[in-house]
Protein backbone atom coordinates (compact mmCIF):
# COMPACT_ATOMS: atom_id res chain seq x y z
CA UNK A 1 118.30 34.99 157.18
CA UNK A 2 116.67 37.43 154.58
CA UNK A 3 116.73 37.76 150.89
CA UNK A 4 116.95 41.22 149.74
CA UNK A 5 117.13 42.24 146.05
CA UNK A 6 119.59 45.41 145.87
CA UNK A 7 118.70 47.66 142.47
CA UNK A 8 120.59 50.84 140.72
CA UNK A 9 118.02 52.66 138.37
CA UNK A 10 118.36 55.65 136.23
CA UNK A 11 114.74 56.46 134.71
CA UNK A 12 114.48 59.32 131.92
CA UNK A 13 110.88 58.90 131.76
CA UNK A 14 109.07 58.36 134.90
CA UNK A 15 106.14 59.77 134.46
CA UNK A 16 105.41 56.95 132.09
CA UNK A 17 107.10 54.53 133.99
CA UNK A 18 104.57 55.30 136.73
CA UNK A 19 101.89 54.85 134.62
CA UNK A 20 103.00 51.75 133.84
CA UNK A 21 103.54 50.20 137.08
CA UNK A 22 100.64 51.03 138.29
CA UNK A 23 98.85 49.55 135.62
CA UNK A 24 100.99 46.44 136.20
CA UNK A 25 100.47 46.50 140.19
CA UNK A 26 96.81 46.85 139.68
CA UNK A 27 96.13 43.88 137.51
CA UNK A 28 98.52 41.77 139.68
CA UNK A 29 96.35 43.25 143.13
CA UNK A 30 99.32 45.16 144.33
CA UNK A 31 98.85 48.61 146.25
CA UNK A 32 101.24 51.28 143.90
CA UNK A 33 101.54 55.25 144.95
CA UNK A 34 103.48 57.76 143.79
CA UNK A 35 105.27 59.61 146.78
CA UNK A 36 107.07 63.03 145.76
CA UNK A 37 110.22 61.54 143.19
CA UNK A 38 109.58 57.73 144.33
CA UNK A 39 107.44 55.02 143.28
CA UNK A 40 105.85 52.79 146.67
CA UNK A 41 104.93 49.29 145.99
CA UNK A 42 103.46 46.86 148.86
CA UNK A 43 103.47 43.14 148.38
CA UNK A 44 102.17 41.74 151.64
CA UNK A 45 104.66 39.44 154.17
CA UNK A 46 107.59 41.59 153.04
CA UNK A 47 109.37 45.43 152.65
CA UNK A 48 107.71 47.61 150.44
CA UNK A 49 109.76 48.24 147.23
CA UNK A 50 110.61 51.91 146.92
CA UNK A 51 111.53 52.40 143.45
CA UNK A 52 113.73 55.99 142.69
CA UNK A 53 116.65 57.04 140.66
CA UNK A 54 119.55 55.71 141.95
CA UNK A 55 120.29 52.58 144.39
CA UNK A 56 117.74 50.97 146.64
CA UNK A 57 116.80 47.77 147.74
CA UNK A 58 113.92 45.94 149.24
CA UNK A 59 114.06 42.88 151.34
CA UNK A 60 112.24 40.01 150.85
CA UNK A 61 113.14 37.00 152.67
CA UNK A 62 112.44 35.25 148.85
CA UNK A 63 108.96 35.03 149.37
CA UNK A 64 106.82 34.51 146.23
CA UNK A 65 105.56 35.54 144.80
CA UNK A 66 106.44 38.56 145.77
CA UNK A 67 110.34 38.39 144.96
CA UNK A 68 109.79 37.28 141.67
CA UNK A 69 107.46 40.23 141.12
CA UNK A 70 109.44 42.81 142.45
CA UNK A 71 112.10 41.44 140.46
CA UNK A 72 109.80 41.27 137.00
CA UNK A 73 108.49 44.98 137.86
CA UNK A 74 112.16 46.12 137.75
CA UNK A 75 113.67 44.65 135.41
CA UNK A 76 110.44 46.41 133.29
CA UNK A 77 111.23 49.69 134.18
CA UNK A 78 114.35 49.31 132.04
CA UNK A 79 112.11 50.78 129.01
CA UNK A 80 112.13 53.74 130.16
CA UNK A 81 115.89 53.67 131.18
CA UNK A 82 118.23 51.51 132.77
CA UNK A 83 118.48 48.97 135.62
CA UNK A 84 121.13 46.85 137.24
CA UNK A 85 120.18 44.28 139.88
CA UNK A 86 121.42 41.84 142.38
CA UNK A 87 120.45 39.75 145.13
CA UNK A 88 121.95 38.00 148.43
């Protein structure tokens, strides 16, 4: 079965918090672009996460390290507004 991590996000700054995940992604070797309103991140072995105001969710399969750092990259973004997470 998979492992997907489920988010709701509301950034007021994302500008900056684009500018800080791809600083993050880049010293942890992670491709990071910014697509129109969304940020893409690629971890490889499982779903890109597609970070954007609102709900999303990225499955996983809870392979690390990747799960832990999508989990660690959202849970960041919460300085620049808020986050809720959960997993199954």
């Amino acid at each position: 079965m998979g492992y997907t991590i489920y988010y709701r996000i509301k950034l007021d700054e994302p500008e900056r918090a684009f500018h800080f995940i791809e600083r993050a992604c880049r010293g942890l070797g992670m491709e990071c672009e910014l697509e129109e309103e969304r940020i893409l991140i690629r971890c490889p072995f499982v779903e890109p996460l597609i970070i954007k105001n609102g709900e999303g969710f990225a499955k996983t399969y809870g392979r690390e390290p990747c799960t832990s750092l999508y989990l660690l990259l959202l849970l960041s973004l919460s300085a620049f507004g808020s986050v809720e997470l959960w997993e199954d």
